[in-house]
N, C-alpha and C. Protein backbone atom coordinates (compact mmCIF):
# COMPACT_ATOMS: atom_id res chain seq x y z
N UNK A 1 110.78 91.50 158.77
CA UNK A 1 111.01 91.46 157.33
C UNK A 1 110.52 90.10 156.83
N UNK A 2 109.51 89.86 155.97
CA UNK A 2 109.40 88.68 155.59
C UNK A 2 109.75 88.44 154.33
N UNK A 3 109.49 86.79 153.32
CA UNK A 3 110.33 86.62 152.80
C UNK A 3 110.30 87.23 151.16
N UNK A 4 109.34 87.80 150.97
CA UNK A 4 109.14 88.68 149.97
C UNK A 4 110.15 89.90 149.73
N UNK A 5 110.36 90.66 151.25
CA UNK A 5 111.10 91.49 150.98
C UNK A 5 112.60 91.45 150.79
N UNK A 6 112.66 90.10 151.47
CA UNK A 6 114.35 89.22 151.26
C UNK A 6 114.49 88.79 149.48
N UNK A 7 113.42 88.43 149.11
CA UNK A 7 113.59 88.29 147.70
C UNK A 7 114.29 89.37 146.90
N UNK A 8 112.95 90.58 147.18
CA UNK A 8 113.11 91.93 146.44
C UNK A 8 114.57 92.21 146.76
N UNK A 9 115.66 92.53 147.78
CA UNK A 9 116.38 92.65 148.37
C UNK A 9 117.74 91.87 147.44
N UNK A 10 117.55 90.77 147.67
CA UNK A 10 118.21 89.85 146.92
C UNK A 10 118.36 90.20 145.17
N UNK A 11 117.34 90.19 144.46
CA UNK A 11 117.53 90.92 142.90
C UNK A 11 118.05 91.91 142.85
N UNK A 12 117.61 92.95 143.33
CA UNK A 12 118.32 94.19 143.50
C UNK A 12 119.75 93.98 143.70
N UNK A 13 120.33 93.45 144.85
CA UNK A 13 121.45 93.04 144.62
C UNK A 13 122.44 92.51 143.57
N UNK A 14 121.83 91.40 142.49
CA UNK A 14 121.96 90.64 141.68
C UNK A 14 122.41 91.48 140.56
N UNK A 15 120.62 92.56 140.41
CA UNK A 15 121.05 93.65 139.23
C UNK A 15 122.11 94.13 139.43
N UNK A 16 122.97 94.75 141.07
CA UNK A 16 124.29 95.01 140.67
C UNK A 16 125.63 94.58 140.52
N UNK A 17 125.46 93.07 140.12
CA UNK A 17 126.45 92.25 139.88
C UNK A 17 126.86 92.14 138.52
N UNK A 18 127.79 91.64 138.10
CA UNK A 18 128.79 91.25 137.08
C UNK A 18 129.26 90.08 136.83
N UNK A 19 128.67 89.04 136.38
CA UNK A 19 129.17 87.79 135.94
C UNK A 19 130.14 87.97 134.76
N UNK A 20 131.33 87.88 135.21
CA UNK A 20 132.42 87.85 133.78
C UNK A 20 133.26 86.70 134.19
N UNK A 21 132.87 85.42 133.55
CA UNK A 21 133.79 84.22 134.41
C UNK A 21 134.80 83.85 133.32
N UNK A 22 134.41 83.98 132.03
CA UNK A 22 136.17 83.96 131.13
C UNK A 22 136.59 85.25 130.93
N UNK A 23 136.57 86.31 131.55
CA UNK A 23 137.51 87.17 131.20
C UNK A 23 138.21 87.45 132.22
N UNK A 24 139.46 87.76 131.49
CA UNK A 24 140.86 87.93 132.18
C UNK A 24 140.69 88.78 133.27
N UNK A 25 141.17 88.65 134.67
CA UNK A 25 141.24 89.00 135.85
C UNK A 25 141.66 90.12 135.84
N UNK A 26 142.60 90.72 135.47
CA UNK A 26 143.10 92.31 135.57
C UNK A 26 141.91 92.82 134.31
N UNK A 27 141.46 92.68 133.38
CA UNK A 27 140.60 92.88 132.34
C UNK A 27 139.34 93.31 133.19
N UNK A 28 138.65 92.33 133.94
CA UNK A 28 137.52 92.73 134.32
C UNK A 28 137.81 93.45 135.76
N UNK A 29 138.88 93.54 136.85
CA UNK A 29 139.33 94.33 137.46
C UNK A 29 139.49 96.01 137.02
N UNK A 30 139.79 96.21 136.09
CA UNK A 30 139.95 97.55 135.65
C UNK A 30 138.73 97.93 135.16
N UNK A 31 137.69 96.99 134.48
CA UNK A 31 136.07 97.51 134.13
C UNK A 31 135.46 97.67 135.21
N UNK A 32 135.12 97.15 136.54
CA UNK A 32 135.02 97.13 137.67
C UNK A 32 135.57 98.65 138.21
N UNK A 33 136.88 98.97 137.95
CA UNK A 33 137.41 99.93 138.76
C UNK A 33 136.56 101.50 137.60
N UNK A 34 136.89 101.56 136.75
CA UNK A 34 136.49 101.96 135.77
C UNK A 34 134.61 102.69 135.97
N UNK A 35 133.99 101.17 136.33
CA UNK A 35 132.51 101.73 136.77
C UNK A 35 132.37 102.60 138.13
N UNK A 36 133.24 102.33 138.93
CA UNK A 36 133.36 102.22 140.18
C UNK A 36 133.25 103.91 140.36
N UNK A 37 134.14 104.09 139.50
CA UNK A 37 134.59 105.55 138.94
C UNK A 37 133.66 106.82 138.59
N UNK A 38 133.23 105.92 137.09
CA UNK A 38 132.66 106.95 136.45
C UNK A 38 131.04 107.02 136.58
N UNK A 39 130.59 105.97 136.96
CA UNK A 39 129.23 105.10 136.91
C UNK A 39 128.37 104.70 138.04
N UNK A 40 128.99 105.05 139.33
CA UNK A 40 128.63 104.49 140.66
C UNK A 40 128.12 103.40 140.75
N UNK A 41 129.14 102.15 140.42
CA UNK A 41 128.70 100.77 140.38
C UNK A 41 127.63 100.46 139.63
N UNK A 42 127.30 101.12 138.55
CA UNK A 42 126.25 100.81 137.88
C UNK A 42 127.24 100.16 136.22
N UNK A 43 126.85 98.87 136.25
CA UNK A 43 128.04 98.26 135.70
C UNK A 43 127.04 98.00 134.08
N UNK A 44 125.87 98.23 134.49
CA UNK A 44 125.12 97.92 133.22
C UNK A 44 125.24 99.71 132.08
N UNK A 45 125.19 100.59 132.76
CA UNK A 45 125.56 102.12 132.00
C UNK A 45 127.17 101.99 131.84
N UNK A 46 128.15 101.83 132.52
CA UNK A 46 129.25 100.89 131.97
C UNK A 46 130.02 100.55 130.65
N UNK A 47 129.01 99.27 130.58
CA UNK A 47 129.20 98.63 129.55
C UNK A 47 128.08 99.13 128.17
N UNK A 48 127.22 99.56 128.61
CA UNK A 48 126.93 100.41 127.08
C UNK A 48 127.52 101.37 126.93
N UNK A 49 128.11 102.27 127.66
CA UNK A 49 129.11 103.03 127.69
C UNK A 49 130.11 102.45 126.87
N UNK A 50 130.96 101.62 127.53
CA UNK A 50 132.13 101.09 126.48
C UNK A 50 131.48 100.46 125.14
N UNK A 51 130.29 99.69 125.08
CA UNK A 51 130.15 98.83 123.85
C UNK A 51 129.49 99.64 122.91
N UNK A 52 129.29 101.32 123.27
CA UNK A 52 128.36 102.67 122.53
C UNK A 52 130.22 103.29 121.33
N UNK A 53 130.80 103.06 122.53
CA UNK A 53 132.42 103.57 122.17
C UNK A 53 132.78 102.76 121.34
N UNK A 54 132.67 101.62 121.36
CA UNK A 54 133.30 100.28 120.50
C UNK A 54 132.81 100.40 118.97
N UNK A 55 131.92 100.64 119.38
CA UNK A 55 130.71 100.60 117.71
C UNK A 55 131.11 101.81 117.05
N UNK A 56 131.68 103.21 117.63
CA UNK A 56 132.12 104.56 117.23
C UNK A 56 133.20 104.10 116.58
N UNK A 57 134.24 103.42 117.36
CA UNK A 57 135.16 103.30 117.23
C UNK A 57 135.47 102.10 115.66
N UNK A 58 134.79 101.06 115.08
CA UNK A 58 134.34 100.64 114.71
C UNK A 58 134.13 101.34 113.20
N UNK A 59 133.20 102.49 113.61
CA UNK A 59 133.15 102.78 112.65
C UNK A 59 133.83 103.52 111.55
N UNK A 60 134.81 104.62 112.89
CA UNK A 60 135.88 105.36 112.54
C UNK A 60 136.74 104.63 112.09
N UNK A 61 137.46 103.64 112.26
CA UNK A 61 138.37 102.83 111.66
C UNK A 61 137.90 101.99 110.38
N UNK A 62 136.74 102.07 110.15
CA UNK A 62 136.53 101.42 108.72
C UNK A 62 136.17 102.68 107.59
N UNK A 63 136.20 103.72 108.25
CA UNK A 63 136.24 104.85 107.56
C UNK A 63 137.96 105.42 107.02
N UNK A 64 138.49 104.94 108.15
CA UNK A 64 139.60 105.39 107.33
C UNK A 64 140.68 104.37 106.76
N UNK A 65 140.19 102.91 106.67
CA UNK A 65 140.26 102.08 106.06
C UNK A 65 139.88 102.23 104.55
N UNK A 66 138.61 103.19 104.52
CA UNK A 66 138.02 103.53 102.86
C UNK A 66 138.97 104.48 102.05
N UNK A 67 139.36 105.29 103.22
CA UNK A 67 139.97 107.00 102.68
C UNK A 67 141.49 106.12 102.34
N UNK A 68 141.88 105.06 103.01
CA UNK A 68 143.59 104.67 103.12
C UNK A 68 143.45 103.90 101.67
N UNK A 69 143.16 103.33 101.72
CA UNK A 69 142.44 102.05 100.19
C UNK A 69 142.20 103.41 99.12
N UNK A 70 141.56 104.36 99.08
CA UNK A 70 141.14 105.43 98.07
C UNK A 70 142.77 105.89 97.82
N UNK A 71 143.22 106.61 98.92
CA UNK A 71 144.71 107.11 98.55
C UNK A 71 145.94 106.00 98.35
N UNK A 72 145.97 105.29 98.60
CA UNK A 72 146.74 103.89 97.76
C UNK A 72 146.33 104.07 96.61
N UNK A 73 145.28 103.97 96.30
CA UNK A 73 144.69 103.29 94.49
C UNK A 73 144.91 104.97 93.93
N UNK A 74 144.68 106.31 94.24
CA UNK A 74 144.92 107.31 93.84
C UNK A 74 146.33 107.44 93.65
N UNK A 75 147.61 106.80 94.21
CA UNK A 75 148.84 106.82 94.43
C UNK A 75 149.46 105.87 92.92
N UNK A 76 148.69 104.55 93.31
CA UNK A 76 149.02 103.60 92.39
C UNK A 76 148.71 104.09 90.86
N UNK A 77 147.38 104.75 90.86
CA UNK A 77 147.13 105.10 89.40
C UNK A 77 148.12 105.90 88.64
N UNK A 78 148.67 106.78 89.91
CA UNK A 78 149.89 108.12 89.30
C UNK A 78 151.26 107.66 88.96
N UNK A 79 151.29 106.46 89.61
CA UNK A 79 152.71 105.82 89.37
C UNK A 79 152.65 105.40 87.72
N UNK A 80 151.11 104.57 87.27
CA UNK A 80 150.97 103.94 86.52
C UNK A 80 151.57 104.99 85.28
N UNK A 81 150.73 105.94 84.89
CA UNK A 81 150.60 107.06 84.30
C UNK A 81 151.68 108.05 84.09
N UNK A 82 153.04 107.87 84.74
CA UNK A 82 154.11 108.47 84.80
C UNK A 82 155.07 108.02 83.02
N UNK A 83 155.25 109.06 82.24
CA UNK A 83 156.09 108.49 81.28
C UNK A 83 157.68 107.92 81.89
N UNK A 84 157.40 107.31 80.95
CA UNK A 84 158.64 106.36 81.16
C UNK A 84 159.81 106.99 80.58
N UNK A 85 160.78 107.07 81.80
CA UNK A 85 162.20 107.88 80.95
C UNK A 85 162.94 107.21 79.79
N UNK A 86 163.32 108.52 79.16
CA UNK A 86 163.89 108.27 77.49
C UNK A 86 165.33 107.52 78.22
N UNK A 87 165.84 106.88 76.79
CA UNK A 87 167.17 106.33 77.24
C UNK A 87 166.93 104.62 77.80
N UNK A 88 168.36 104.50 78.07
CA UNK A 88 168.09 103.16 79.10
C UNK A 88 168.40 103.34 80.47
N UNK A 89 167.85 102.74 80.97
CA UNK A 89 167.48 102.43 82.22
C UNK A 89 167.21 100.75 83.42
N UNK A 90 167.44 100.59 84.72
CA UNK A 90 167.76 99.54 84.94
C UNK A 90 166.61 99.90 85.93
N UNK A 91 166.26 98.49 86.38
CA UNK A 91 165.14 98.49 87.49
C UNK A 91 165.92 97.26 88.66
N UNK A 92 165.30 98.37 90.05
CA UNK A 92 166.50 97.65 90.39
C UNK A 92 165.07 96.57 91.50
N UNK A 93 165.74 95.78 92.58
CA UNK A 93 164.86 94.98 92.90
C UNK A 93 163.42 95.62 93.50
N UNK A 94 163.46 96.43 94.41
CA UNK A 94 162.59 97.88 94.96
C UNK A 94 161.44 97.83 94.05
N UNK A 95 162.07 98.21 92.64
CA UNK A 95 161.27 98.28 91.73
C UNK A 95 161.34 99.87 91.06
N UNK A 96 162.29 100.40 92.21
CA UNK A 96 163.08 102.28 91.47
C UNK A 96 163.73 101.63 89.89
N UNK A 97 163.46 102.72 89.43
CA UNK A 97 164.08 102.86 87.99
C UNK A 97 165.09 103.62 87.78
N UNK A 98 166.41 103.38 87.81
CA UNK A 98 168.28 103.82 88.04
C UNK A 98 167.87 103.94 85.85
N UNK A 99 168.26 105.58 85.84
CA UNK A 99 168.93 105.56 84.03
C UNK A 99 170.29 105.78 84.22
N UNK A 100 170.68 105.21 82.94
CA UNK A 100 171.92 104.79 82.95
C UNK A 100 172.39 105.66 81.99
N UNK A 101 173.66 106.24 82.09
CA UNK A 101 174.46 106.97 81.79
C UNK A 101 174.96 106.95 80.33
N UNK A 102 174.82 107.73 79.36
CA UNK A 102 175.45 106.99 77.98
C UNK A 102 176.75 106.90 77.97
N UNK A 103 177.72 106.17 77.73
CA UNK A 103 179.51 106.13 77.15
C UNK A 103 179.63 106.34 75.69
N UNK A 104 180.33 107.27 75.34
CA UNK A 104 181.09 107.39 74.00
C UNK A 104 181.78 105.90 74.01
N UNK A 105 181.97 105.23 73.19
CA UNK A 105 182.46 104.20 72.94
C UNK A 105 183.75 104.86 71.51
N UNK A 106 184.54 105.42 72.14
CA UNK A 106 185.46 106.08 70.47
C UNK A 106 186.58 105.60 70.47
């Protein structure tokens, strides 16, 4: 074997490594176990795997960030728009509106 093929040998190897030196030990233990799994040590399909999911995920949550913000402000408008009960009435800290009862005063 000469030293060409020790090279080739050597990258190949390399490609199937994982440099993760600040992330948390059980963190990159379970991505590891995870490839190990689903991916046959192929740690680079992996992680576009998870970072394909991330970006889905990503997007789904700013979607229903739009729809949650739409039905708030659809909520808020109906409150606005509600007549205001006849009579008197007390507001209490909440911000509920308690009417108050009339007394004969005779």
């Amino acid at each position: 074997m000469d030293r060409e093929d020790m090279n080739n040998i050597i990258l190949r190897e390399n490609e199937k490594k994982l440099f993760m030196s600040s992330v948390p030990r059980n963190c990159r233990d379970e991505f590891v176990k995870f490839a190990e799994e689903e991916f046959g040590d192929n740690y680079g399909s992996c992680f576009k795997y998870v970072w394909e999911n991330f970006k889905l995920w990503q997007q789904v949550m700013y979607n229903i960030d739009l729809k949650l913000n739409y039905i708030i402000d659809q909520l808020s408008k109906s409150e606005d728009t509600k007549p205001e009960p006849e009579g008197k009435f007390i507001k209490t800290l909440s911000g509920r509106k308690i009417k108050l009862k009339e007394v004969n005063n005779e």
